[in-house]
N, C-alpha and C. Protein backbone atom coordinates (compact mmCIF):
# COMPACT_ATOMS: atom_id res chain seq x y z
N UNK A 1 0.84 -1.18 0.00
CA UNK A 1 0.00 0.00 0.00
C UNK A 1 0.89 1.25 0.00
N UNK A 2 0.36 2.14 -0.76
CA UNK A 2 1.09 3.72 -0.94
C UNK A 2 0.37 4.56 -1.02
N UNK A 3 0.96 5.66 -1.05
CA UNK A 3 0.28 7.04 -1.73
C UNK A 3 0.63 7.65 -2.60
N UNK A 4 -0.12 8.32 -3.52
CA UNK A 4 0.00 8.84 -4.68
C UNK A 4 -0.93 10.24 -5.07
N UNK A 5 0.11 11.34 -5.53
CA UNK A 5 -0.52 12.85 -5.26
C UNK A 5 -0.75 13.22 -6.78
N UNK A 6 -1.72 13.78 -6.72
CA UNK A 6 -1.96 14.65 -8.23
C UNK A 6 -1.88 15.81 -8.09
N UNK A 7 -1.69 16.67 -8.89
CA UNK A 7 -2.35 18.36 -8.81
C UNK A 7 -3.14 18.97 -9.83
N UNK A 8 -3.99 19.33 -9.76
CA UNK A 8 -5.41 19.39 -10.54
C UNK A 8 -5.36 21.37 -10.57
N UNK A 9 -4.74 22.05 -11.54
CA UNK A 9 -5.23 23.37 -11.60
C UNK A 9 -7.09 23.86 -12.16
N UNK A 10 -7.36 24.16 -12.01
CA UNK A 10 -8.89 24.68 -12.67
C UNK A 10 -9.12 25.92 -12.25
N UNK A 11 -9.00 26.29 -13.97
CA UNK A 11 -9.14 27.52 -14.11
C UNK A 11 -10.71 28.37 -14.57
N UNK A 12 -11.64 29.22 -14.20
CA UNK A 12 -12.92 29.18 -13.93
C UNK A 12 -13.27 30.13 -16.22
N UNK A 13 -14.29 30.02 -16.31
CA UNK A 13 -15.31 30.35 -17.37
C UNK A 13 -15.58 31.99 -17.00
N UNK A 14 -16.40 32.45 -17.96
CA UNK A 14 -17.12 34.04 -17.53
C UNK A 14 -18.14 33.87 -16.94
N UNK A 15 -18.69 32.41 -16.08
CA UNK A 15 -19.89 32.18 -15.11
C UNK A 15 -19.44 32.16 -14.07
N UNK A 16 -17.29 31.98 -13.81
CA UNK A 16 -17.64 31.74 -12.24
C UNK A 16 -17.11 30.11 -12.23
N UNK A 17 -17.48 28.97 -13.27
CA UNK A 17 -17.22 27.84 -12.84
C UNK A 17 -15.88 27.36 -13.79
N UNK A 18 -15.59 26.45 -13.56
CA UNK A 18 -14.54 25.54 -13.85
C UNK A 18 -15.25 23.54 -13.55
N UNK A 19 -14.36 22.82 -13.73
CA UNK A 19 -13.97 21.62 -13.64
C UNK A 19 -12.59 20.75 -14.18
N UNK A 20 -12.21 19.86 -13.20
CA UNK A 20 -11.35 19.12 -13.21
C UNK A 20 -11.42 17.91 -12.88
N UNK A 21 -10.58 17.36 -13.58
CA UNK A 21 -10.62 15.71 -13.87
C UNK A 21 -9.65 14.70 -12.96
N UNK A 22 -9.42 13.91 -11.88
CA UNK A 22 -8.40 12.84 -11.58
C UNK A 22 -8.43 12.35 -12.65
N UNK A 23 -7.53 11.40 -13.17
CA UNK A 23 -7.77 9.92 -14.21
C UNK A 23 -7.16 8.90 -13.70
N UNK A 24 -8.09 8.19 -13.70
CA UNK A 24 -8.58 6.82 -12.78
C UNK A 24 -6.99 6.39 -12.71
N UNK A 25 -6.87 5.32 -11.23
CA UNK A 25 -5.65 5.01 -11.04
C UNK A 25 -6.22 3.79 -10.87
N UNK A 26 -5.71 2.50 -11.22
CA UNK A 26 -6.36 1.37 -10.91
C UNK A 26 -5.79 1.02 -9.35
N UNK A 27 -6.67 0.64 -8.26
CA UNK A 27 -6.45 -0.11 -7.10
C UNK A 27 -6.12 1.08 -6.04
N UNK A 28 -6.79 2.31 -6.82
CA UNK A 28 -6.56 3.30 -5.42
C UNK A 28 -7.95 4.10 -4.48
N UNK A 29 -7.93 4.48 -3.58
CA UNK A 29 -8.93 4.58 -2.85
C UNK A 29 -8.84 6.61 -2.50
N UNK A 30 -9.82 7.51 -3.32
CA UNK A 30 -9.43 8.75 -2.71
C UNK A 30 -8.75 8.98 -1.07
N UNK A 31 -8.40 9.65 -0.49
CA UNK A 31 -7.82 9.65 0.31
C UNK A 31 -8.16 11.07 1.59
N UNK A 32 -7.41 12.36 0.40
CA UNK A 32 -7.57 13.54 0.80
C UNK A 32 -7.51 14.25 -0.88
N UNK A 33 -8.34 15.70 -0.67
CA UNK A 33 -8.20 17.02 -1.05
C UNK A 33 -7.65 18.00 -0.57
N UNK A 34 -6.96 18.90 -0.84
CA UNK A 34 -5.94 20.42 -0.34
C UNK A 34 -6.41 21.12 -1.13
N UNK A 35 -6.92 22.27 -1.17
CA UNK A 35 -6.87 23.29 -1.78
C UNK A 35 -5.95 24.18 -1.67
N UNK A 36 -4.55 24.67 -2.47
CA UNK A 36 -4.06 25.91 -2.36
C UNK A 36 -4.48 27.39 -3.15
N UNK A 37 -4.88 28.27 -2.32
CA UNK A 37 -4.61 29.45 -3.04
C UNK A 37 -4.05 29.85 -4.10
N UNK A 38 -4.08 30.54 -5.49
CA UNK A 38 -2.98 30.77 -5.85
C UNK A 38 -2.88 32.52 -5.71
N UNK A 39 -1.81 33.00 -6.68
CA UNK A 39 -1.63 34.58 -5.70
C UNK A 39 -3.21 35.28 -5.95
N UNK A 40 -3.17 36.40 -5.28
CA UNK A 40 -4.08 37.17 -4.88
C UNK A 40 -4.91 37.75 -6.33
N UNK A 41 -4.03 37.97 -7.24
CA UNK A 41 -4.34 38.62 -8.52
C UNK A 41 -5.33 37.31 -9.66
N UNK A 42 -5.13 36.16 -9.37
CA UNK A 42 -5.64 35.27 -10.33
C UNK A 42 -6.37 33.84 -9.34
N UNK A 43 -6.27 34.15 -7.93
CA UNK A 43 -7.02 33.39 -6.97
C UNK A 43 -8.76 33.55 -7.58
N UNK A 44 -9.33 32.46 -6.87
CA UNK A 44 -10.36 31.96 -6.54
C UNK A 44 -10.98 33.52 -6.09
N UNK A 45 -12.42 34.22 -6.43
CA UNK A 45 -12.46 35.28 -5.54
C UNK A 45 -13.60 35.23 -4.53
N UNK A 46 -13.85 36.01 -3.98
CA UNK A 46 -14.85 35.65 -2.86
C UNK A 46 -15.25 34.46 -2.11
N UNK A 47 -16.42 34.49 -2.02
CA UNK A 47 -16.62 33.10 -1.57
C UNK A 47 -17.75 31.98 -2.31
N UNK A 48 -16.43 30.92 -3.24
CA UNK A 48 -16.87 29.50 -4.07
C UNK A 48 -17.47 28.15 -3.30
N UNK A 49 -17.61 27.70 -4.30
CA UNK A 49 -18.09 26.50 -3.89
C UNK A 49 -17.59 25.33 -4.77
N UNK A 50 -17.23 23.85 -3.98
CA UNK A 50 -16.22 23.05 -4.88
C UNK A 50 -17.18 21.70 -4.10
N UNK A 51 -17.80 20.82 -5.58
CA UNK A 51 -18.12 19.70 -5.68
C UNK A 51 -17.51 18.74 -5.80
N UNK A 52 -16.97 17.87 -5.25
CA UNK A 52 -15.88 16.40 -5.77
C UNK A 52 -17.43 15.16 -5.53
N UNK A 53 -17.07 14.42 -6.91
CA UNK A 53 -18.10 13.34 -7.03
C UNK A 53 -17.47 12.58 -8.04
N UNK A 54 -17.85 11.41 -8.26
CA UNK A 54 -17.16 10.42 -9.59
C UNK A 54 -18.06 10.59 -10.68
N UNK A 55 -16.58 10.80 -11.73
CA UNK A 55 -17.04 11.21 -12.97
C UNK A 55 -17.99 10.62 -13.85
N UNK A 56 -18.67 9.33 -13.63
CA UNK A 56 -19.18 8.70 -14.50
C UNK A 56 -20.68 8.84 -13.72
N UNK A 57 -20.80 8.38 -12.29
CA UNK A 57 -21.62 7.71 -11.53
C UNK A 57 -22.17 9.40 -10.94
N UNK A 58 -21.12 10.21 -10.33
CA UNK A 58 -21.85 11.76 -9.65
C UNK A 58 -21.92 10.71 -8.26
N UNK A 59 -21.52 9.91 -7.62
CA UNK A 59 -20.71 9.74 -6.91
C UNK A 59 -20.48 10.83 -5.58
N UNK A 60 -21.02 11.18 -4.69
CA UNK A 60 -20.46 12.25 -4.60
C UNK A 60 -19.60 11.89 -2.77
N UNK A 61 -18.47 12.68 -3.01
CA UNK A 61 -17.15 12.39 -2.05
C UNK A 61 -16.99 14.07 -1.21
N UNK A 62 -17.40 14.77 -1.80
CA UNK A 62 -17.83 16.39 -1.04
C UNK A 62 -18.24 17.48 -1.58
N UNK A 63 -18.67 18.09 -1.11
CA UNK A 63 -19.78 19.35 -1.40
C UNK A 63 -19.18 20.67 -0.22
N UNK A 64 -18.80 21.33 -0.65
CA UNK A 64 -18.08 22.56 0.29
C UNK A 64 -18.62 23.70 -0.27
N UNK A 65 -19.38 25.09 0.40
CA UNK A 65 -19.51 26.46 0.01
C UNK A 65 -19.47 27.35 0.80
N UNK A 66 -19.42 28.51 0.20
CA UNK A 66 -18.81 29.14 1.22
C UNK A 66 -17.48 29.50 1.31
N UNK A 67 -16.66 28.69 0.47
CA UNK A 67 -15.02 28.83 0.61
C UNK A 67 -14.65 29.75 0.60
N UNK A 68 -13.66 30.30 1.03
CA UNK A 68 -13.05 31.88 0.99
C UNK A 68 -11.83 31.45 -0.24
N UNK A 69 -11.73 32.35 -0.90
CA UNK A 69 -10.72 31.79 -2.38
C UNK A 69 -9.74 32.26 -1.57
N UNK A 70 -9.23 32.91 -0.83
CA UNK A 70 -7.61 33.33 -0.46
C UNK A 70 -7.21 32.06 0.74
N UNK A 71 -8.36 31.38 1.22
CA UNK A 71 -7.81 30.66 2.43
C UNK A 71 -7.80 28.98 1.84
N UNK A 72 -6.23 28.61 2.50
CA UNK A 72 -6.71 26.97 2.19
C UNK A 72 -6.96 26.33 3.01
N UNK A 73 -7.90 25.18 2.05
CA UNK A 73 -8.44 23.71 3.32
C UNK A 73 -8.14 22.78 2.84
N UNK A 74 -7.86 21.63 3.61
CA UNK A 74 -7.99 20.24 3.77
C UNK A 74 -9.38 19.50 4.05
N UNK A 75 -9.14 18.35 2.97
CA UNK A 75 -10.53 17.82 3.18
C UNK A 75 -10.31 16.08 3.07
N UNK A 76 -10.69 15.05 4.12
CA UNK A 76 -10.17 13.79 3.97
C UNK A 76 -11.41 13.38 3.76
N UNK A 77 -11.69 12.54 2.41
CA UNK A 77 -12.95 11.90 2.47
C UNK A 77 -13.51 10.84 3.31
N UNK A 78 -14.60 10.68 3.52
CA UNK A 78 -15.10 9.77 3.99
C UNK A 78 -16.57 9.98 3.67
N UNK A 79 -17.50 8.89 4.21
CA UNK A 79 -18.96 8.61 3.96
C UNK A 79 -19.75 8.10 4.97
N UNK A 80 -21.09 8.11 5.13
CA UNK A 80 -21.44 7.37 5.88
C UNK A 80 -21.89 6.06 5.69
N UNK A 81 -21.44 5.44 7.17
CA UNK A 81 -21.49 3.73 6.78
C UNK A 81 -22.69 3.24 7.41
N UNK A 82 -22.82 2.22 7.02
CA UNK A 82 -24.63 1.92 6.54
C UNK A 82 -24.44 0.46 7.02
N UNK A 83 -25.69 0.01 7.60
CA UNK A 83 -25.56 -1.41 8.20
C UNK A 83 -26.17 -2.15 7.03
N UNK A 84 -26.36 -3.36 6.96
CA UNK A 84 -26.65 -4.78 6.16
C UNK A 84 -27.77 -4.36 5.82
N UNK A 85 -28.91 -3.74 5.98
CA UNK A 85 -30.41 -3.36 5.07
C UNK A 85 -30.11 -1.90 5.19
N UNK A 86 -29.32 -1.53 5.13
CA UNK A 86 -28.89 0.38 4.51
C UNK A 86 -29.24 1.34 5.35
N UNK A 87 -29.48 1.20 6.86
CA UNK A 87 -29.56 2.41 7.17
C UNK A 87 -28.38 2.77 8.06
N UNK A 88 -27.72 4.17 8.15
CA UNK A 88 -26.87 4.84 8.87
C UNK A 88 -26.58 4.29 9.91
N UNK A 89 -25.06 3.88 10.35
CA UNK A 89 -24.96 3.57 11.83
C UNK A 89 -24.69 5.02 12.26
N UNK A 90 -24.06 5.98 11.71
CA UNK A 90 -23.46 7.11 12.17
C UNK A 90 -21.96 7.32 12.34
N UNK A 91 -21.40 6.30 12.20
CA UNK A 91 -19.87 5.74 11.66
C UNK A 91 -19.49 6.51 10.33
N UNK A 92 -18.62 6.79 9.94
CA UNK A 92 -17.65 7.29 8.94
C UNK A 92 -16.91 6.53 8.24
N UNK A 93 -16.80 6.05 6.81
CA UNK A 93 -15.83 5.35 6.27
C UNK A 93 -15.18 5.83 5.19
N UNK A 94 -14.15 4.64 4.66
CA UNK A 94 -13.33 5.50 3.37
C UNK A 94 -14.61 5.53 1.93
N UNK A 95 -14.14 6.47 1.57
CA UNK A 95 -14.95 6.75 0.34
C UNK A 95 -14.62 5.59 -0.59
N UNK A 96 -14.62 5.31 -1.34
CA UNK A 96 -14.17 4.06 -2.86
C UNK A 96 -14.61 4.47 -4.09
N UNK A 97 -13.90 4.74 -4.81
CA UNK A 97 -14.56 4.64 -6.49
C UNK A 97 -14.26 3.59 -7.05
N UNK A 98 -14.89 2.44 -8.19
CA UNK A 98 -14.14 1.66 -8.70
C UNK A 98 -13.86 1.92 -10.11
N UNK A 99 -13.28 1.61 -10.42
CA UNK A 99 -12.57 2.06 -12.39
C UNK A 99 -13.70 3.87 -12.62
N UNK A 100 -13.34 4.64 -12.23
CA UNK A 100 -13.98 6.11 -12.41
C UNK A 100 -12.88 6.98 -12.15
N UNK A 101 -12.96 8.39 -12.74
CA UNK A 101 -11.98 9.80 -12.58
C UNK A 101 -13.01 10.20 -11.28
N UNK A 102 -12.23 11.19 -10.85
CA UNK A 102 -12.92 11.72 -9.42
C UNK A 102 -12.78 13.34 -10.39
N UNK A 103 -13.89 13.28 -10.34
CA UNK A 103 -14.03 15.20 -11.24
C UNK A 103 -14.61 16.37 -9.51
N UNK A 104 -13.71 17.20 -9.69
CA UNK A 104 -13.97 18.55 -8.90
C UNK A 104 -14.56 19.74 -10.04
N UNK A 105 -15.59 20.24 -9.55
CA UNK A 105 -16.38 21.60 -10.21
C UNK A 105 -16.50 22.22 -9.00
N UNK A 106 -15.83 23.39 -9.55
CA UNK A 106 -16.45 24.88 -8.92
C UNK A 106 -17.09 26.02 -9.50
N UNK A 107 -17.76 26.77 -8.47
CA UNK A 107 -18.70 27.41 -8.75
C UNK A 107 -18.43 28.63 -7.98
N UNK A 108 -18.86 30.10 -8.83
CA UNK A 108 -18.89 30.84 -8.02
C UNK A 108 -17.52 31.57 -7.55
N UNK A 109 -16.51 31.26 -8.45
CA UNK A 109 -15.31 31.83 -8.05
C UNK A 109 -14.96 33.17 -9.04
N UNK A 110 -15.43 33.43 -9.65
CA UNK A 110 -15.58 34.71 -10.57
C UNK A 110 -14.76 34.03 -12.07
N UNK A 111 -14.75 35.59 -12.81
CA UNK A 111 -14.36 34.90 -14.26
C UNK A 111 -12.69 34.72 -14.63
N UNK A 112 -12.36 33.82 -15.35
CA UNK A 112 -10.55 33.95 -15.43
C UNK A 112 -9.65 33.28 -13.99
N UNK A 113 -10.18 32.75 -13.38
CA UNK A 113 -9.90 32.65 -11.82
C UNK A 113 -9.54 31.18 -11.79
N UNK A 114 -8.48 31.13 -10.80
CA UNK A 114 -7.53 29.81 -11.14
C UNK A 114 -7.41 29.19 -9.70
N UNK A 115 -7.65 28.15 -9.51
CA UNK A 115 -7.23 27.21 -8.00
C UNK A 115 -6.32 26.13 -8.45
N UNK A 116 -5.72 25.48 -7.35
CA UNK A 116 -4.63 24.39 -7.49
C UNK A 116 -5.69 23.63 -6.36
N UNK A 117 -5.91 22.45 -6.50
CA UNK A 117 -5.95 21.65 -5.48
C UNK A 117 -5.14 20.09 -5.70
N UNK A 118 -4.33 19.83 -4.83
CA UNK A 118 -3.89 18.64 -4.66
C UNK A 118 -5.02 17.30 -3.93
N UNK A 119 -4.92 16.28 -4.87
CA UNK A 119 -5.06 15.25 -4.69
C UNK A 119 -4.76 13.86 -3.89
N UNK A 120 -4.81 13.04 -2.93
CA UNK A 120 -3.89 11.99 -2.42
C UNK A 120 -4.90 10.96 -2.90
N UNK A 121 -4.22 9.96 -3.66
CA UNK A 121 -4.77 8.62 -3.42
C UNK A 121 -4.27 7.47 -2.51
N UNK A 122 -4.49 6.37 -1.81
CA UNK A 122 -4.02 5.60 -1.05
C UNK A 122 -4.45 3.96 -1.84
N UNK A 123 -3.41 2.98 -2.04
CA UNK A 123 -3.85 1.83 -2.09
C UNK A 123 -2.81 0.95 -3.20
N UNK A 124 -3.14 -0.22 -3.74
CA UNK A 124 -2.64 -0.66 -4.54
C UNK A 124 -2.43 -0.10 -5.69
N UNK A 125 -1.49 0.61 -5.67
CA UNK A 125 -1.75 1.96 -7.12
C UNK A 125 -0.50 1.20 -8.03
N UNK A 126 -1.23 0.99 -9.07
CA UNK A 126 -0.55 0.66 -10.28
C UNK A 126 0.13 2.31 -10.75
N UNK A 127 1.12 2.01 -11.42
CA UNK A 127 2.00 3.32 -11.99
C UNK A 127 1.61 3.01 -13.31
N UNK A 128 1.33 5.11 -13.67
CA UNK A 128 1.00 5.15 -15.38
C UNK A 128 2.52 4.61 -15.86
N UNK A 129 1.67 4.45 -16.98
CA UNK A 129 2.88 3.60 -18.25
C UNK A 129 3.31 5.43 -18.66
């Protein structure tokens, strides 16, 4: 078992939004999200909002608004875990995608406007060719 980091820039439209793509790693399990700032002049502005869900399925691994574009966060996924006929114990577990990209969209960050967020995956991670 390892870890393995991406960095995902997304840069926003004249609405405000953007999206970005992981591409699928076989045998890895999301882990964490970072958002960094970038400088003040081409940051994120006010306060966005950033969806992470799987790209195929919508999947969804977090929903954040409200963000302040100059400040960064950390975000470790998890879900709630569900007993044998599906309802909530109230427990927390690891998120999972299987063969899917993990896509982030934001919203709401003004026009021309650029974020970095780093990626961690954890697990049997095959290396790109």
């Amino acid at each position: 078992m390892n870890f393995m980091r991406d960095t995902i820039v997304i840069e926003t439209d004249a609405s405000g939004s953007g999206k970005g793509f992981l591409t699928f790693t076989p045998g890895a399990v999301p882990w964490s999200l970072h958002y960094i700032p970038d400088p003040a002049a081409t940051q994120y502005g006010g306060s966005f909002s950033v969806v992470v869900t799987g790209a195929e399925t919508g999947k969804p691994l977090m929903d954040r608004t409200g963000q302040d574009g100059a400040v960064r966060f950390d975000h470790y996924f998890s879900v709630d875990q569900h007993d044998e006929i599906g309802l909530a114990t109230g427990a927390r577990t690891r998120a999972a995608l299987v063969n899917e990209k993990i896509k982030i969209s934001v919203s709401g960050a003004g026009d021309g406007k650029r974020g970095t967020f780093h990626v961690e995956l954890f697990g049997d991670i095959v290396a790109p060719n």
